[in-house]
Each structure stands twice: as structure tokens, then as C-alpha cells.
Protein backbone atom coordinates (compact mmCIF):
# COMPACT_ATOMS: atom_id res chain seq x y z
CA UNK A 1 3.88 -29.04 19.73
CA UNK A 2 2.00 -29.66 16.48
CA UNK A 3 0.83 -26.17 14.80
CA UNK A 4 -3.00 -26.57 13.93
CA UNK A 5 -3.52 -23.06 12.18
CA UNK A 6 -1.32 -21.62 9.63
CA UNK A 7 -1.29 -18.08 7.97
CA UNK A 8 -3.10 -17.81 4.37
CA UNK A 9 -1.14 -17.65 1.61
CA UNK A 10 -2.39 -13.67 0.75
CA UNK A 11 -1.43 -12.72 4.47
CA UNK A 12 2.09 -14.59 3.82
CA UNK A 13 2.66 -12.37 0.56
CA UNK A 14 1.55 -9.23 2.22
CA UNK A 15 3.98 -10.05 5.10
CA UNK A 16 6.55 -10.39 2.25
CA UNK A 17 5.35 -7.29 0.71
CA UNK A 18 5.76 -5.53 4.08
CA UNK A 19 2.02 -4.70 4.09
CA UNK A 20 1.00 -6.24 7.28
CA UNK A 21 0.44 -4.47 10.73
CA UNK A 22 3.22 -4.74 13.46
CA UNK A 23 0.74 -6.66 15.42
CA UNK A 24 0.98 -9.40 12.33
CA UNK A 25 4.61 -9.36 11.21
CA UNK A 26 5.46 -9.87 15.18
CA UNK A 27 2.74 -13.16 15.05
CA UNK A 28 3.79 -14.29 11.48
CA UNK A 29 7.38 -13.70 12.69
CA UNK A 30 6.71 -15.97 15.67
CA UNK A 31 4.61 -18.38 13.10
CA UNK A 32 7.43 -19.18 11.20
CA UNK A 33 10.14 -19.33 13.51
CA UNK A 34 8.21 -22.95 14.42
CA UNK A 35 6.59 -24.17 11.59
CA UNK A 36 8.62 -25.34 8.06
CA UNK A 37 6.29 -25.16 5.73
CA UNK A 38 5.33 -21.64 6.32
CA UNK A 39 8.99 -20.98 5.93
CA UNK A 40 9.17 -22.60 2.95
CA UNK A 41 6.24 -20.56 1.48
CA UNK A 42 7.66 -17.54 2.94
CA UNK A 43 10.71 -18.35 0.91
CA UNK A 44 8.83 -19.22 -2.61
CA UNK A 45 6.47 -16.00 -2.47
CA UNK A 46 10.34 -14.01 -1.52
CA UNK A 47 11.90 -15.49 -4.86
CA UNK A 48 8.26 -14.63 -6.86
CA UNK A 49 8.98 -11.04 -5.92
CA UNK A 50 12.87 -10.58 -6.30
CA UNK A 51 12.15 -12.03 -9.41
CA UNK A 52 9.27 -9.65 -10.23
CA UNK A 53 11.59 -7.19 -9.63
CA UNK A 54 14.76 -7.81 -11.02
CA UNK A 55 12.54 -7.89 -14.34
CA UNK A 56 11.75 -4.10 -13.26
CA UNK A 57 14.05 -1.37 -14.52
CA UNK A 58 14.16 1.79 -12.46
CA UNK A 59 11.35 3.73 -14.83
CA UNK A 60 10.73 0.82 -16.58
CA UNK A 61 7.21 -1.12 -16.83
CA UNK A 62 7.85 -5.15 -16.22
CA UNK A 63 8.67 -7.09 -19.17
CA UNK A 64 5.91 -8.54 -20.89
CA UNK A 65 5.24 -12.47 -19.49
CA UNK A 66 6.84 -11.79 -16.20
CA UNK A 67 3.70 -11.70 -13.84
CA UNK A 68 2.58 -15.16 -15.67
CA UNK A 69 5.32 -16.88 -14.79
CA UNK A 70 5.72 -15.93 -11.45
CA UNK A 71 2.18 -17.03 -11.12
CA UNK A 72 3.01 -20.51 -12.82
CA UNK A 73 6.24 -20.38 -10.54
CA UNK A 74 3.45 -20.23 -7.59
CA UNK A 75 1.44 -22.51 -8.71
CA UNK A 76 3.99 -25.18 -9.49
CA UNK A 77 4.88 -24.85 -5.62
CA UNK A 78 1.21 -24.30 -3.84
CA UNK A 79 1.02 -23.63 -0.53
CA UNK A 80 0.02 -26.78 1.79
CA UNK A 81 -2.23 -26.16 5.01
């Protein structure tokens, strides 16, 4: 089975954020239990954010830089439909 329609990249990092209906995680869910790539996104926008917040103290605001290069992290690996 070749997969002709992938999820966009903003619905992938809302699924990562946990901001996507139950209807969607259970179809992204099923999404990338077939298709690599998506996976592999999936797993890039997951290391963006742990990053993100591992520079994030408890009451602290992020430390200055950090959103740029997890943007130039992204970017460096763009998402392939």
C-alpha cells in the first residue's frame, strides 16, 4: 500500500503538542503506524520541544536564542510530502 496523503507539518506539531481532537490523534496515530517519514517528523518536531523545554526552568522565561534554533533545527530537517 503506498500512502498518497500525509498530515501537515502544523497538524503533526499540534499532535505532538497534544492539541489535536481524539478523532485526529486516533487517525494520526493510525498515520504513522504505516508511513516512515511521518514518523520521522513526528520524532524531529518531539526533540524541537523537549528541547524547548529543557531550556525552560519551572518559573523561568526560555533562554534567550532557544526558539531560533529550534526553528533552524526544523528547518535543517524539513518535512517531505
Amino acid at each position: 500500500m503506498t500512502i498518497q496523503r500525509h498530515p501537515s507539518e502544523s497538524l503533526l506539531l499540534d499532535y505532538v503538542s497534544g492539541a489535536v481532537s481524539d478523532t485526529d490523534r486516533l487517525a494520526i496515530t493510525m498515520h504513522l503506524a504505516l508511513c516512515e517519514l511521518c514518523r520521522e517528523n513526528v520524532e524531529l518536531l518531539e526533540t524541537a520541544a523537549g528541547a524547548f523545554m529543557d531550556d525552560l526552568g519551572p518559573e523561568s522565561p526560555p533562554k534567550l536564542g532557544t526558539l531560533d534554533r529550534m526553528m533552524s533545527n526544523l528547518s535543517e530537517h524539513p518535512a517531505s510530502h
